[in-house]
C-alpha atoms as a PDB file:
ATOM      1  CA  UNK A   1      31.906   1.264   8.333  1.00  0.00           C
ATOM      2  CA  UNK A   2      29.714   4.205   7.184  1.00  0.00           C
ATOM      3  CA  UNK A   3      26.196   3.147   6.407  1.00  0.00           C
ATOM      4  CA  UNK A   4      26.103   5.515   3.458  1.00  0.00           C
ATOM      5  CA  UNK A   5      28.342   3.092   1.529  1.00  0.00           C
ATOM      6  CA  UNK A   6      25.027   0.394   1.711  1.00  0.00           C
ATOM      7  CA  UNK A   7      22.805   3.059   0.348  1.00  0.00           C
ATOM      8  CA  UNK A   8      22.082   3.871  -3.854  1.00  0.00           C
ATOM      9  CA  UNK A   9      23.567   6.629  -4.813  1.00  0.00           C
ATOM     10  CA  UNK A  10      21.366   9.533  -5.071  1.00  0.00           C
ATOM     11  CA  UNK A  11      19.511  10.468  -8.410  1.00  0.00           C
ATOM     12  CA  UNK A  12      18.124  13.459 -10.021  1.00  0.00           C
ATOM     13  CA  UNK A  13      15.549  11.430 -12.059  1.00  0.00           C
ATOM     14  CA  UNK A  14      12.151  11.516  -9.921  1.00  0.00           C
ATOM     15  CA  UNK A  15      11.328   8.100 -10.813  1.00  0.00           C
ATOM     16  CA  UNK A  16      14.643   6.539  -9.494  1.00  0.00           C
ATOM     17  CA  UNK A  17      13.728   8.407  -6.325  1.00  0.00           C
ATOM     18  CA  UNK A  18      10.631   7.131  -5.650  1.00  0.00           C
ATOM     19  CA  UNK A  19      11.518   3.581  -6.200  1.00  0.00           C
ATOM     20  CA  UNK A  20      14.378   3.661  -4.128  1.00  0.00           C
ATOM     21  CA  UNK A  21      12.246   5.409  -1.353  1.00  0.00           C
ATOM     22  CA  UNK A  22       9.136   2.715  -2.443  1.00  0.00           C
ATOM     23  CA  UNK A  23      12.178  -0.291  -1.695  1.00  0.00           C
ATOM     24  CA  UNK A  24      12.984   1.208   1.893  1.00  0.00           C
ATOM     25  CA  UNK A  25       9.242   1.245   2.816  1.00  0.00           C
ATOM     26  CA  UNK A  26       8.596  -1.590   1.597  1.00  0.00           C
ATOM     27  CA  UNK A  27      11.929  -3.626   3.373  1.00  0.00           C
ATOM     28  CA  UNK A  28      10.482  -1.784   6.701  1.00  0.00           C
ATOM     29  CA  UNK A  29       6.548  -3.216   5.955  1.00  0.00           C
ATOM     30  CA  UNK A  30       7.586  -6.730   4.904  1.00  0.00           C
ATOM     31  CA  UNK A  31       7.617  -8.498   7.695  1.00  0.00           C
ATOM     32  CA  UNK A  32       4.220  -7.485   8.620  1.00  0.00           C
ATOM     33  CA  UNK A  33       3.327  -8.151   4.971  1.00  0.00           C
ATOM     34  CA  UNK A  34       4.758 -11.768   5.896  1.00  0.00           C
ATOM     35  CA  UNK A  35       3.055 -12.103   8.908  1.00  0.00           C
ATOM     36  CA  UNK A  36      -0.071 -11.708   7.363  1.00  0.00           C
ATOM     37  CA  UNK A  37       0.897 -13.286   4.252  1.00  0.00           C
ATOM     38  CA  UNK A  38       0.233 -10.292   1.966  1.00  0.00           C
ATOM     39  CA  UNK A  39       1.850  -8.631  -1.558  1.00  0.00           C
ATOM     40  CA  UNK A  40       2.812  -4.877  -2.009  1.00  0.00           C
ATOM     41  CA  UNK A  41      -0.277  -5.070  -4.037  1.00  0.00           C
ATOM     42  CA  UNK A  42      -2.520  -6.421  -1.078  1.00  0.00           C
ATOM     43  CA  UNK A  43      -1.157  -3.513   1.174  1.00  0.00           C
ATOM     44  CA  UNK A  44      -1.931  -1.011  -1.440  1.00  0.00           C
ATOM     45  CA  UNK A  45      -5.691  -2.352  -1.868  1.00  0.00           C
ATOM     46  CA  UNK A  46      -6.118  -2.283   1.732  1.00  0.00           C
ATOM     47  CA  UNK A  47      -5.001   0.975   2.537  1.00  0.00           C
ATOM     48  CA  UNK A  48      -6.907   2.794  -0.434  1.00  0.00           C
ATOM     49  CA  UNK A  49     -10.009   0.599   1.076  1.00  0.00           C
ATOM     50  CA  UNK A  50      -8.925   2.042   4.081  1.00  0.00           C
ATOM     51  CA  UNK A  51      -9.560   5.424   3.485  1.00  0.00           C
ATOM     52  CA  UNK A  52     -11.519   5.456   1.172  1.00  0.00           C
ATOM     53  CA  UNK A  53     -14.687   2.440   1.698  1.00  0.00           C
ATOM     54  CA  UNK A  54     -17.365   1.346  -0.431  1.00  0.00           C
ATOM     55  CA  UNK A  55     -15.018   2.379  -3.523  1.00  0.00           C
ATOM     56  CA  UNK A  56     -15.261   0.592  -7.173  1.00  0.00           C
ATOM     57  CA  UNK A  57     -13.291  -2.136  -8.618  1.00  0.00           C
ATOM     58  CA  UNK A  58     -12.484   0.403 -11.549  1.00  0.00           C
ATOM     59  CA  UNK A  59     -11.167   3.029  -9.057  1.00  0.00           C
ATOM     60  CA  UNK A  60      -9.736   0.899  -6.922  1.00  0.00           C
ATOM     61  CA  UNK A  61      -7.348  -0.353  -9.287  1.00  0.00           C
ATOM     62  CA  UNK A  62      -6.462   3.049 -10.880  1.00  0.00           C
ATOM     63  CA  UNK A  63      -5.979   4.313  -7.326  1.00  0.00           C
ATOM     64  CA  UNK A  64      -4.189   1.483  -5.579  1.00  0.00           C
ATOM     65  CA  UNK A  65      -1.603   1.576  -8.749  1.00  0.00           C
ATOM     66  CA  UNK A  66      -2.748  -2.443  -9.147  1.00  0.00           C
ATOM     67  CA  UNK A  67      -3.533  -3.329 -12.871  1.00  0.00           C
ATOM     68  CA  UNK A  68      -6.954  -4.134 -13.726  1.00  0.00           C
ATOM     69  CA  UNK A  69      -6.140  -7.384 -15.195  1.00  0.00           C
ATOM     70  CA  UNK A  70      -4.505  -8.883 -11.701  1.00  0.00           C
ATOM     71  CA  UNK A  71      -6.840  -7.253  -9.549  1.00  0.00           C
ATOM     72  CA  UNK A  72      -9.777  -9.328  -9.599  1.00  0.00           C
ATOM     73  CA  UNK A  73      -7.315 -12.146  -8.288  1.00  0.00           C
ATOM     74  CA  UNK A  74      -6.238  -9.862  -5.445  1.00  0.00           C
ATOM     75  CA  UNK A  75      -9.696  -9.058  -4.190  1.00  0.00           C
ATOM     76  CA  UNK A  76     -10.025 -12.911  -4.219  1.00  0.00           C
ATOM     77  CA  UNK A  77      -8.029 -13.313  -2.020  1.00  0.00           C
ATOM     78  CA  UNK A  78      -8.216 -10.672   0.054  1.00  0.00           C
ATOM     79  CA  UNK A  79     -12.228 -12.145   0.269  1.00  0.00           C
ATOM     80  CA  UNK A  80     -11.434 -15.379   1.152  1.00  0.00           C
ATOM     81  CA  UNK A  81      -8.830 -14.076   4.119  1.00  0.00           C
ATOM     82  CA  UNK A  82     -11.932 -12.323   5.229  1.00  0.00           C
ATOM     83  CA  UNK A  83      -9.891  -8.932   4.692  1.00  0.00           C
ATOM     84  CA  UNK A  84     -12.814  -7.351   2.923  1.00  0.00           C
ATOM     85  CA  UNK A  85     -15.756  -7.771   1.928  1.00  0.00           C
ATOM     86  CA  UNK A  86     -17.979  -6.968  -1.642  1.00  0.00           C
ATOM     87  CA  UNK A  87     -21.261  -4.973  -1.359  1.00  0.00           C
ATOM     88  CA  UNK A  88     -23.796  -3.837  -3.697  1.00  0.00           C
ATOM     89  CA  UNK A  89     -23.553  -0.279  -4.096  1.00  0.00           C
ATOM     90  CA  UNK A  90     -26.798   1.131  -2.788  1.00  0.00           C
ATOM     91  CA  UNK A  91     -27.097   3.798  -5.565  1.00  0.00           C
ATOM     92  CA  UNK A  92     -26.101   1.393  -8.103  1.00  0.00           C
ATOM     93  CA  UNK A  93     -27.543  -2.117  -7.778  1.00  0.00           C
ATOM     94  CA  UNK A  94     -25.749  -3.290 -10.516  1.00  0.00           C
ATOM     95  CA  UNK A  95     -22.192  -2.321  -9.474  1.00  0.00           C
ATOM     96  CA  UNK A  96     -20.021  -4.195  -6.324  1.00  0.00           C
ATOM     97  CA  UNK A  97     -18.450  -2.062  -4.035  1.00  0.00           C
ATOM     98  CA  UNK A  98     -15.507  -2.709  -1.998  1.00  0.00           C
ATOM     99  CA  UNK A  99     -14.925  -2.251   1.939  1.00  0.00           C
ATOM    100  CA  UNK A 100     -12.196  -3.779   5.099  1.00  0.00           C
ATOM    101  CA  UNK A 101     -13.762  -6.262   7.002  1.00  0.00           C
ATOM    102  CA  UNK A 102     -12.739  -5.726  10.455  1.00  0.00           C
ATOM    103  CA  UNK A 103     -10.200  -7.773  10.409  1.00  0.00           C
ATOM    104  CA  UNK A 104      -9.351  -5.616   7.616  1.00  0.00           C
ATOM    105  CA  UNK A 105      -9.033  -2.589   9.119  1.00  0.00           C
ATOM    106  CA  UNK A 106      -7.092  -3.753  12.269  1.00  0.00           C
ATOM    107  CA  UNK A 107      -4.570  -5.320   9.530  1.00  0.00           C
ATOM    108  CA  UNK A 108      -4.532  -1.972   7.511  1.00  0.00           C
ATOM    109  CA  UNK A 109      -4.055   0.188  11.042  1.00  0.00           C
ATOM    110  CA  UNK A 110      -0.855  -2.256  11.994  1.00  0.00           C
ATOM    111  CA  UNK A 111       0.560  -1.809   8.277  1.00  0.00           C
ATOM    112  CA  UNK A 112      -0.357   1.753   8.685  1.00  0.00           C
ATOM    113  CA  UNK A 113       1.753   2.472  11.931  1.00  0.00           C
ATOM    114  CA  UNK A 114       4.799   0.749  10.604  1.00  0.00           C
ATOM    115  CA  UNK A 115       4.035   3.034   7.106  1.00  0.00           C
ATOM    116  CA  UNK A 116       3.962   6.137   9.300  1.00  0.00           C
ATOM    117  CA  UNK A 117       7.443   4.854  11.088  1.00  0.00           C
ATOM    118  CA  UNK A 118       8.984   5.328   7.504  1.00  0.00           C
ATOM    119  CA  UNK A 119       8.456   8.799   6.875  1.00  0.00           C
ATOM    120  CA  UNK A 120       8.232  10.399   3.215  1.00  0.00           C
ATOM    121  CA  UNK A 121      11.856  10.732   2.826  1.00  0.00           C
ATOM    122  CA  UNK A 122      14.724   7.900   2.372  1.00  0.00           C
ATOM    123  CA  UNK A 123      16.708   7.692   5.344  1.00  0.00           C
ATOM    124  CA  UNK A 124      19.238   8.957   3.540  1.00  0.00           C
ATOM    125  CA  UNK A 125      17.199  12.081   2.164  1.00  0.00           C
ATOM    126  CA  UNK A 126      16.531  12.803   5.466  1.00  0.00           C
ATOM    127  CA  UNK A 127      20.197  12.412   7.120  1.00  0.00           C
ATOM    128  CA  UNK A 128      20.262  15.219   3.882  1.00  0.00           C
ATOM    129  CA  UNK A 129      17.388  17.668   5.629  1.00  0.00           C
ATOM    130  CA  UNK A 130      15.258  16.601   2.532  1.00  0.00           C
ATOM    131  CA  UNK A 131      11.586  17.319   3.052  1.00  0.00           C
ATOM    132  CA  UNK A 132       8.739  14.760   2.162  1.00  0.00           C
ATOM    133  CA  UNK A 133       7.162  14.268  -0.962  1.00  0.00           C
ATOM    134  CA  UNK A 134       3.451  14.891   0.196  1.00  0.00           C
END
């Protein structure tokens, strides 16, 4: 059986495309996500924390694609799993910032590596010589 019979058929509309490449990553991250007992949204906190520490609830959720709404929930319980951790921002005494714990981090570099394993492309985008995204 040819494995392009499993696959969606292709689309011309960009936002079919990247949810049918966002399904394939996420099928390949899930059972890390499992293992740790972590959401799509939880992964997407992470890494932005990841790269980018010390950042804002406000730009964390605009950047992490998590509505504001849910996110305070998310952070929760990403706290309480010791994942990361709220600061004061040091120019701002008012405002919390948000970092990885270092359990954090090692969690974010393991969802990371498998992340990298998936490439930009679909598989089937690049069986088709397609070129990444970024």
């Amino acid at each position: 059986m040819d494995s392009r019979e499993n696959a969606p058929p292709s689309s011309t509309s960009l936002l079919v495309s990247l949810r049918q490449q966002e399904a394939e990553v996420l099928a390949r991250l899930q059972p890390l996500l499992t293992e740790h007992q972590l959401l799509p949204e939880h992964w997407r906190i992470l890494a932005v924390l990841d790269e980018h520490p010390g950042t804002s609830m406000t730009l964390l959720a605009a950047t992490a694609v998590v509505p504001a709404a849910s996110l305070t929930r998310h952070v929760d319980r990403l706290v309480e799993r010791a994942l990361v951790v709220r600061r004061i921002d040091p120019d701002d005494r008012r405002r919390t910032v948000l970092a990885l714990s270092p359990r954090g981090s090692a969690v974010a570099r393991a969802l990371s590596s498998v992340e990298a394993g998936t490439g930009s492309t679909t598989s089937r985008d690049r069986a088709a010589g397609a070129r990444p995204l970024t």
